[in-house]
N, C-alpha and C. Protein backbone atom coordinates (compact mmCIF):
# COMPACT_ATOMS: atom_id res chain seq x y z
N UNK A 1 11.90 -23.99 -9.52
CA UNK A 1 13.03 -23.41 -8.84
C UNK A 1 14.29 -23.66 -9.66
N UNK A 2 15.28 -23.03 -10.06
CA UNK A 2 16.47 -22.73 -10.23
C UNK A 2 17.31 -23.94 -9.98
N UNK A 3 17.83 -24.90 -10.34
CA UNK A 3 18.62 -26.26 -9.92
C UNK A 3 19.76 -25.55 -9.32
N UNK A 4 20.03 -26.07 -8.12
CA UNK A 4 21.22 -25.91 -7.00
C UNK A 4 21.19 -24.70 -6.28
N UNK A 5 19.70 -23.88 -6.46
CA UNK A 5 19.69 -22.53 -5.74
C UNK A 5 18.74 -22.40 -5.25
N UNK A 6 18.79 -23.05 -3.70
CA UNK A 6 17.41 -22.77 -3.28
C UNK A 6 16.94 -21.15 -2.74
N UNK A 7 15.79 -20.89 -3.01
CA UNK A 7 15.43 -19.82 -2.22
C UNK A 7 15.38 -19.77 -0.67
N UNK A 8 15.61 -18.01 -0.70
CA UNK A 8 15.50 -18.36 1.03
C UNK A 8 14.12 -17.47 1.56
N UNK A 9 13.46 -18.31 2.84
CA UNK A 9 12.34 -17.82 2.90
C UNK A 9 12.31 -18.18 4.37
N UNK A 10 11.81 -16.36 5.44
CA UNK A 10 12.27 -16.67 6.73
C UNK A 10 10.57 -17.00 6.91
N UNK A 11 10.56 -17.93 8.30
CA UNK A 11 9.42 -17.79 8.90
C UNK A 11 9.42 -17.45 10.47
N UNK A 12 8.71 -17.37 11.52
CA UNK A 12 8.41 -17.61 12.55
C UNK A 12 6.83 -16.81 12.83
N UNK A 13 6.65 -16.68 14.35
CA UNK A 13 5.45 -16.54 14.75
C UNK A 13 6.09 -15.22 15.30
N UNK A 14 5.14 -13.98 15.27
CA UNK A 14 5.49 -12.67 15.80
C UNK A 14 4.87 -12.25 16.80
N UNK A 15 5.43 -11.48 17.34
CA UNK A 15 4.69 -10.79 18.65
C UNK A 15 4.98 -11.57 19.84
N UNK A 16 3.92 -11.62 20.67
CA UNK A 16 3.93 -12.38 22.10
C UNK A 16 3.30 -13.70 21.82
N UNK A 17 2.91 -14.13 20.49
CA UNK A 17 2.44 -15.69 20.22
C UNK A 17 3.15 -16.95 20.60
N UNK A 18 2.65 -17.40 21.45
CA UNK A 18 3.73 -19.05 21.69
C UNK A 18 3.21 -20.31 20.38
N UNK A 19 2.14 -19.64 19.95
CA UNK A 19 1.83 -20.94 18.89
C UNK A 19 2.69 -21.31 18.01
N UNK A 20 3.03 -22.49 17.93
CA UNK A 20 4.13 -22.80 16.97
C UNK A 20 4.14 -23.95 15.66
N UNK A 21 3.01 -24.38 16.29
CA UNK A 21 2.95 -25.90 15.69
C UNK A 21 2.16 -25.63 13.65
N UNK A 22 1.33 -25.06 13.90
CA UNK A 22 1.10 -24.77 12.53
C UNK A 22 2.07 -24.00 11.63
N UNK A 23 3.23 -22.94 12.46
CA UNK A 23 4.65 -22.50 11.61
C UNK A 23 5.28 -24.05 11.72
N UNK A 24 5.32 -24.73 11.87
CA UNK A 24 6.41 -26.03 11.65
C UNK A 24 5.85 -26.77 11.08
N UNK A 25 4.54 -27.00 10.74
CA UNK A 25 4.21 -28.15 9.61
C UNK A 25 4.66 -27.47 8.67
N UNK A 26 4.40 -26.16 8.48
CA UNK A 26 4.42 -25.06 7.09
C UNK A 26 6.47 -25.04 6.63
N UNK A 27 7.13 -24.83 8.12
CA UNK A 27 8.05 -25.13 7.40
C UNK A 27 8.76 -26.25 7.03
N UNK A 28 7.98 -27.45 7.26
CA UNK A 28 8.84 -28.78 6.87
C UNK A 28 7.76 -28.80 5.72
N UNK A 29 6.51 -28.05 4.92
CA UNK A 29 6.83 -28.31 3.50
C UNK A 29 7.17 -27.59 3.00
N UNK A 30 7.44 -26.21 3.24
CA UNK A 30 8.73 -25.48 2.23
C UNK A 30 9.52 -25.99 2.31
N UNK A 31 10.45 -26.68 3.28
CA UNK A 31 11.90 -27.89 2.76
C UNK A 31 11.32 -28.71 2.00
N UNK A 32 10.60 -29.54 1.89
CA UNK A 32 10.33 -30.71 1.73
C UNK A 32 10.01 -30.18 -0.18
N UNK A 33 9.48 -28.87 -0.43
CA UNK A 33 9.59 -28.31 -1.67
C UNK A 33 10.78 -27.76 -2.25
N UNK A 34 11.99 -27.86 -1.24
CA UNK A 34 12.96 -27.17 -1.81
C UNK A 34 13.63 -25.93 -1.09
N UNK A 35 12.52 -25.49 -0.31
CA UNK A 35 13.02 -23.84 -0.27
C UNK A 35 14.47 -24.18 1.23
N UNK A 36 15.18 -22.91 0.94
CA UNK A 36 15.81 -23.20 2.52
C UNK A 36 15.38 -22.16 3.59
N UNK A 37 15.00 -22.65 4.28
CA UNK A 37 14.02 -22.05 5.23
C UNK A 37 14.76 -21.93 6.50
N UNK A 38 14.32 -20.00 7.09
CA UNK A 38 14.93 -19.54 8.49
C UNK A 38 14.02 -19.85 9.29
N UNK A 39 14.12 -20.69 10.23
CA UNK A 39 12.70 -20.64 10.92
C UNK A 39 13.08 -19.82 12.43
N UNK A 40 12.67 -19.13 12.46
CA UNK A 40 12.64 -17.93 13.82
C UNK A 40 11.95 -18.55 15.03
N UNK A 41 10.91 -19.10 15.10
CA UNK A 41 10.12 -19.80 15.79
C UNK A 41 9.41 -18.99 16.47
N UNK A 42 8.67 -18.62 18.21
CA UNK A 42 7.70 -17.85 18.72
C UNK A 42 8.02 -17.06 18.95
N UNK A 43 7.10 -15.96 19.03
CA UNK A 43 7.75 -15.09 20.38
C UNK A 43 9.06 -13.68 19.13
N UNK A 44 8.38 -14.03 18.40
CA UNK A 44 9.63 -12.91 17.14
C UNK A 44 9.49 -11.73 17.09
N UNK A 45 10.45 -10.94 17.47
CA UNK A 45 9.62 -9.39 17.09
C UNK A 45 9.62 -9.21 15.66
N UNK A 46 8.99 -7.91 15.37
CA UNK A 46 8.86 -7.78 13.80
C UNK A 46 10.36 -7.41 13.26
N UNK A 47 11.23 -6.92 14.59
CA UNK A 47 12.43 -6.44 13.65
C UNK A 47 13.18 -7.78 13.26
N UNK A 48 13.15 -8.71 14.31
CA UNK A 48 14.02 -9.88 13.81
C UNK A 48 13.58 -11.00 12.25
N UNK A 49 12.45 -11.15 12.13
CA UNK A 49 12.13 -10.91 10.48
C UNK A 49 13.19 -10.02 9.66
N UNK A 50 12.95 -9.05 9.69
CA UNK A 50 13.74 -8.33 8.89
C UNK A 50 15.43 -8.66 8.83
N UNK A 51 15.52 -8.17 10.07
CA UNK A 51 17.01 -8.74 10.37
C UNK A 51 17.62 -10.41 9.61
N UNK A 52 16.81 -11.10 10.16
CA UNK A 52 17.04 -12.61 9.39
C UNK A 52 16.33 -12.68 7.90
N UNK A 53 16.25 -11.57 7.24
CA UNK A 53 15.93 -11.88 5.59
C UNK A 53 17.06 -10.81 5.09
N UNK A 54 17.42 -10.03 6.06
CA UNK A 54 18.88 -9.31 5.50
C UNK A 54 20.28 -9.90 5.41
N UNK A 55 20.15 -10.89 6.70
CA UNK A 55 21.17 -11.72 6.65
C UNK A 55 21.75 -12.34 5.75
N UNK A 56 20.43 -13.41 5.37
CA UNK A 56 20.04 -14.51 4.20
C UNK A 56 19.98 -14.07 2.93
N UNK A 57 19.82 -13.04 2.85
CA UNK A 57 19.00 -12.92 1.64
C UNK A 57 17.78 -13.20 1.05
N UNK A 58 16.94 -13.57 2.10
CA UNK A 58 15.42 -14.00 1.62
C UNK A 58 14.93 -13.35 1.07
N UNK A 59 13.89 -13.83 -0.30
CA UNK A 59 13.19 -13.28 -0.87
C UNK A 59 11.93 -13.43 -0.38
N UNK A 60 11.24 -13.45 0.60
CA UNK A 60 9.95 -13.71 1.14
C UNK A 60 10.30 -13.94 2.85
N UNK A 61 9.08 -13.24 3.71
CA UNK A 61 9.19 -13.78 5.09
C UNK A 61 7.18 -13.63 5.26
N UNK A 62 7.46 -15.22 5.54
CA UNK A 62 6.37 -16.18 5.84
C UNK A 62 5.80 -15.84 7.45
N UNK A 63 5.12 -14.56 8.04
CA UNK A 63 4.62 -14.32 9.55
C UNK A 63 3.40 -14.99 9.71
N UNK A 64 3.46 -15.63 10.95
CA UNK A 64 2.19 -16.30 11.57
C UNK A 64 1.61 -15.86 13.12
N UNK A 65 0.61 -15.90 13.61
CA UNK A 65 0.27 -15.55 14.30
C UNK A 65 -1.20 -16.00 14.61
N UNK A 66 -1.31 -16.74 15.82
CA UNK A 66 -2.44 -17.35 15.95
C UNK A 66 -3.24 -16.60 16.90
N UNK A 67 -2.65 -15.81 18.00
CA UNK A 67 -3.27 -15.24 19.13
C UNK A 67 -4.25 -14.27 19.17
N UNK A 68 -4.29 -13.76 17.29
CA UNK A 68 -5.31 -12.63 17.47
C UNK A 68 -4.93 -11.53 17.36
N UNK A 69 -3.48 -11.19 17.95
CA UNK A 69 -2.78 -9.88 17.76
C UNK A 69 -1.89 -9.32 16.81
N UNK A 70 -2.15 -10.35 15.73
CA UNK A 70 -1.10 -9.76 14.32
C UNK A 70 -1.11 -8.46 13.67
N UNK A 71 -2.45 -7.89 13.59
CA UNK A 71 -2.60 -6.71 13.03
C UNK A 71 -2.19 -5.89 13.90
N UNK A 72 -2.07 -5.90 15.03
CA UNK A 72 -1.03 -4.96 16.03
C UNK A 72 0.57 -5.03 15.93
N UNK A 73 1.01 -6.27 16.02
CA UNK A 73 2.11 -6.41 15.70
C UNK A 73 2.57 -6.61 14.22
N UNK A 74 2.17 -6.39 13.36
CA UNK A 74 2.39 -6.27 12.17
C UNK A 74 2.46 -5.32 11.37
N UNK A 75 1.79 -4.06 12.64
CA UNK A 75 1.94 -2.67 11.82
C UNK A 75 3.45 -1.85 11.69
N UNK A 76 3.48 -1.58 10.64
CA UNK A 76 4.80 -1.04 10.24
C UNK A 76 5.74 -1.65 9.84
N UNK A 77 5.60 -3.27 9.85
CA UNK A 77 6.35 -4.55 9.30
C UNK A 77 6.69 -3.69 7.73
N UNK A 78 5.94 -3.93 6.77
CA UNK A 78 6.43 -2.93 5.38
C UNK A 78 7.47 -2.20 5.45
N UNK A 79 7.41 -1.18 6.23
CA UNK A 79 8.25 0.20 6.86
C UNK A 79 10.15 -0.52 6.88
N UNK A 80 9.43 -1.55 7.60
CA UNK A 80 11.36 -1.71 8.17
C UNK A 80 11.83 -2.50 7.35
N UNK A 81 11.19 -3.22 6.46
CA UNK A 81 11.97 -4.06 5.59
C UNK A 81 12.41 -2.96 4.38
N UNK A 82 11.16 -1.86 3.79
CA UNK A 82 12.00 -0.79 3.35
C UNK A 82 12.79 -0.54 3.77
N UNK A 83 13.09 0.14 4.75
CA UNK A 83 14.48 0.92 5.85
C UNK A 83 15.59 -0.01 5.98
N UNK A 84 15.32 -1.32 6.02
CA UNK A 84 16.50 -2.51 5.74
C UNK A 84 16.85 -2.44 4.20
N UNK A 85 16.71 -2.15 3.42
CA UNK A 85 16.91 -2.20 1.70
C UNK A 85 15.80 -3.45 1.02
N UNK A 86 15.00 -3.65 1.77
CA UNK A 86 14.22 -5.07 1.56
C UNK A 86 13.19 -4.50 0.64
N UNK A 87 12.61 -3.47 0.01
CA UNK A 87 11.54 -3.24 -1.11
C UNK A 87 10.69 -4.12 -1.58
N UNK A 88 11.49 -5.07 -1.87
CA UNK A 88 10.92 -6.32 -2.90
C UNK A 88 10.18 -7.43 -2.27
N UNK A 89 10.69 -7.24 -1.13
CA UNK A 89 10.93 -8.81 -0.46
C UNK A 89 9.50 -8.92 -0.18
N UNK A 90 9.20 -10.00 -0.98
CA UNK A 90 7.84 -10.77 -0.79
C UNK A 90 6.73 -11.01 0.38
N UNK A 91 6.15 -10.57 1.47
CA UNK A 91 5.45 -10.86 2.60
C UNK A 91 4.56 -11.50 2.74
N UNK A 92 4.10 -12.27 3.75
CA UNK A 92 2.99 -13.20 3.94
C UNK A 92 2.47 -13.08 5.19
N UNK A 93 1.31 -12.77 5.66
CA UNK A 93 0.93 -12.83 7.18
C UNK A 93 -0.07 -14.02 7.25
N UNK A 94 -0.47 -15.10 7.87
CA UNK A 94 -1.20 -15.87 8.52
C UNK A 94 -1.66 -16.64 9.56
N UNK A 95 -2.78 -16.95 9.73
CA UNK A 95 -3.43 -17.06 10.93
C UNK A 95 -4.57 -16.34 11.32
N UNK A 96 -4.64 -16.77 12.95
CA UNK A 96 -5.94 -15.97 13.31
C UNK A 96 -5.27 -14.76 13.64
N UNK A 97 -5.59 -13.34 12.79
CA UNK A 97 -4.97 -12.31 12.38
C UNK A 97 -5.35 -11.26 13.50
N UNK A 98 -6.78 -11.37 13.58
CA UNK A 98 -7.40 -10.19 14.28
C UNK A 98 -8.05 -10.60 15.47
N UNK A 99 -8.54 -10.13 16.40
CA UNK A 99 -9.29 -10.29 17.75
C UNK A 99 -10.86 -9.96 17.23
N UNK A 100 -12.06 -10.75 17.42
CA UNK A 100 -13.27 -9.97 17.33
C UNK A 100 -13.70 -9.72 16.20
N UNK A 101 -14.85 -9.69 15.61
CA UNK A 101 -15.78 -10.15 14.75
C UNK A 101 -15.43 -9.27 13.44
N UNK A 102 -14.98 -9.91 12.20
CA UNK A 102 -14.78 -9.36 11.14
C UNK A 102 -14.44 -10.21 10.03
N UNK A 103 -14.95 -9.62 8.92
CA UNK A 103 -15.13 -10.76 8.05
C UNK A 103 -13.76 -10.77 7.64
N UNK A 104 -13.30 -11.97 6.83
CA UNK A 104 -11.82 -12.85 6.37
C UNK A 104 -11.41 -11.66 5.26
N UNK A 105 -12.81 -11.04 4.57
CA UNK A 105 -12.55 -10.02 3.30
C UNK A 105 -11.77 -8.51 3.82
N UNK A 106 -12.09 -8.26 5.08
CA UNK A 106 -12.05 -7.03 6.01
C UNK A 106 -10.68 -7.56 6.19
N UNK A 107 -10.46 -8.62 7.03
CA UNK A 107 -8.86 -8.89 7.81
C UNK A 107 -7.97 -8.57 6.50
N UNK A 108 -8.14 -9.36 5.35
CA UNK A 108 -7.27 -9.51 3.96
C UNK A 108 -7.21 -7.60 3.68
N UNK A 109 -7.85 -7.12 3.48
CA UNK A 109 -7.61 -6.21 2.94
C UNK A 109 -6.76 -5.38 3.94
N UNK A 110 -6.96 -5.01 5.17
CA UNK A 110 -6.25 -4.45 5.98
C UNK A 110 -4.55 -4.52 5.65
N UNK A 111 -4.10 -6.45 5.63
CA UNK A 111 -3.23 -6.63 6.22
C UNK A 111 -2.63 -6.35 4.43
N UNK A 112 -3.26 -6.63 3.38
CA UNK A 112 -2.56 -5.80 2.36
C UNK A 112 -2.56 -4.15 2.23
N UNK A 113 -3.25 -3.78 3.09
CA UNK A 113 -3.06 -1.98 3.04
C UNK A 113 -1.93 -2.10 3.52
N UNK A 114 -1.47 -2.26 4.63
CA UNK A 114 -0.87 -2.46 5.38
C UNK A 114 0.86 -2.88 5.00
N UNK A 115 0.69 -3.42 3.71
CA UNK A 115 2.12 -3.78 2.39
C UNK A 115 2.74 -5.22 2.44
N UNK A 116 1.19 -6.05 2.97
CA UNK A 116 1.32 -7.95 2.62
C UNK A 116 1.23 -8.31 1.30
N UNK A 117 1.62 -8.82 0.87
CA UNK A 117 1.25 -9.42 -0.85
C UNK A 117 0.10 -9.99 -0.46
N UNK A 118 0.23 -11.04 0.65
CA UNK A 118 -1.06 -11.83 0.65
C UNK A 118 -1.28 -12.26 1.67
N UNK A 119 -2.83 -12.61 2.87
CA UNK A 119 -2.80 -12.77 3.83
C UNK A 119 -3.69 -14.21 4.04
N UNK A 120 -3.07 -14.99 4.89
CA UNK A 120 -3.88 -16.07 4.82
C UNK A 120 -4.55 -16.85 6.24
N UNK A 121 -6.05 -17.06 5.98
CA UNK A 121 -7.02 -17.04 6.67
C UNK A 121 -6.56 -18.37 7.53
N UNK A 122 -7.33 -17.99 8.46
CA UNK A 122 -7.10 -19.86 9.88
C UNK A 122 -7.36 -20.83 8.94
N UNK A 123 -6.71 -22.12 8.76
CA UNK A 123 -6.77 -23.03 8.36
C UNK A 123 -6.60 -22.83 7.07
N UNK A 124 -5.99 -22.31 6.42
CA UNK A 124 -4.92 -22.32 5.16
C UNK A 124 -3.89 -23.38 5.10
N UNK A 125 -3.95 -24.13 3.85
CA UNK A 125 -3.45 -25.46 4.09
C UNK A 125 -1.46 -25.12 3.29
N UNK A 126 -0.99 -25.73 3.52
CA UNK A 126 0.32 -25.23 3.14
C UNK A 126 0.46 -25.81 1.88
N UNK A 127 -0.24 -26.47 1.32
CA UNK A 127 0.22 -26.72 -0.62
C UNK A 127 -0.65 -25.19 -0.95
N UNK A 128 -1.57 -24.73 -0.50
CA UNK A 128 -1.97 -23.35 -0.75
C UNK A 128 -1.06 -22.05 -1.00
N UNK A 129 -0.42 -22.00 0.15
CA UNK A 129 1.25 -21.07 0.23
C UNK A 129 2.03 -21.92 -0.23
N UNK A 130 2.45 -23.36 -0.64
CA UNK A 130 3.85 -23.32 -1.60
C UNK A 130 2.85 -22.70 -3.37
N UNK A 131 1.74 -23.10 -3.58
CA UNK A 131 1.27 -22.59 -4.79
C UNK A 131 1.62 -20.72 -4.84
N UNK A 132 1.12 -20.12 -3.65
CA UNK A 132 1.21 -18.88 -4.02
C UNK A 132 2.91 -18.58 -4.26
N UNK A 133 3.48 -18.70 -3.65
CA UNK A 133 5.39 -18.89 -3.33
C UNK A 133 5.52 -18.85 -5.13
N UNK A 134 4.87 -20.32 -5.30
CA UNK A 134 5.57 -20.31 -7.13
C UNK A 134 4.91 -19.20 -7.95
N UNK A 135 3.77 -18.95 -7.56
CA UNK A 135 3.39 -18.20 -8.72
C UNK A 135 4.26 -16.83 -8.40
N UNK A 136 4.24 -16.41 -6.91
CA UNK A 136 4.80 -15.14 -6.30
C UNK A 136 6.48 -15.12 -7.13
N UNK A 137 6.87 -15.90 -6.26
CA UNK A 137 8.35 -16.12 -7.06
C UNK A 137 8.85 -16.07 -8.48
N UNK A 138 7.89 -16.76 -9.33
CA UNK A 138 8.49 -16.56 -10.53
C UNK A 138 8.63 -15.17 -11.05
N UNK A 139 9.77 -15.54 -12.29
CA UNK A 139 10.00 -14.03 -12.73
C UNK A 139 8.59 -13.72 -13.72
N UNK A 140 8.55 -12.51 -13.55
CA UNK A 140 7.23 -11.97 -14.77
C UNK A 140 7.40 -12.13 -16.22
């Protein structure tokens, strides 16, 4: 990272999810790595993501979702961060993504059709996502 410039990187949980506790280990180690982190917390719609990485300036927003219903509420997430001027801005969806029997290869690909950089499966450990973050982040 850049000395005296931290990145900004929003998180919370979307949709009607109250789960919270696995977005808050995740964001006390993006601080704890540096980043400065929005944390939105439960219960987020998809527009307020957007909204709080337009604010900030985030280059990445970190969505979680444990309830099963992410791929519902996550559709069209891509769309509005275009329509916000956001193009670039880095995405992440994780958790238990989908409702009902489908393999981790099926969920991943969806949620990158869909315009995730990368989607990460139940029990994804968070030195996993600060690794992807650095490699994501750096310049090419």
């Amino acid at each position: 990272m850049t000395a005296g410039l931290a990145r900004t990187i929003v998180t919370g949980v979307i949709g009607s999810d109250t789960h919270i506790v696995g977005n808050r280990i995740l964001t006390m180690a993006l601080e704890k790595a540096g980043y400065k982190v929005v944390a939105l917390g439960a219960l987020t719609p998809a527009a307020d993501f957007v909204r709080a990485a337009v604010e900030t300036r985030a280059e990445a927003i970190l969505v979680s979702s444990l309830y099963g219903q992410g791929e519902l509420d996550c559709r069209g997430f891509r769309d509005l961060c275009v329509e916000a001027g956001l193009e670039d801005i880095l995405l992440y969806a994780g958790g238990n993504l989908v409702v009902g029997k489908r393999s981790w290869d099926e969920t991943e690909e969806t949620f990158l059709k869909m315009g995730f950089d990368r989607a990460a499966p139940p029990g994804t450990r968070a030195e996993t996502v600060l690794e992807w973050l650095a490699r994501d982040l750096s310049p090419a």
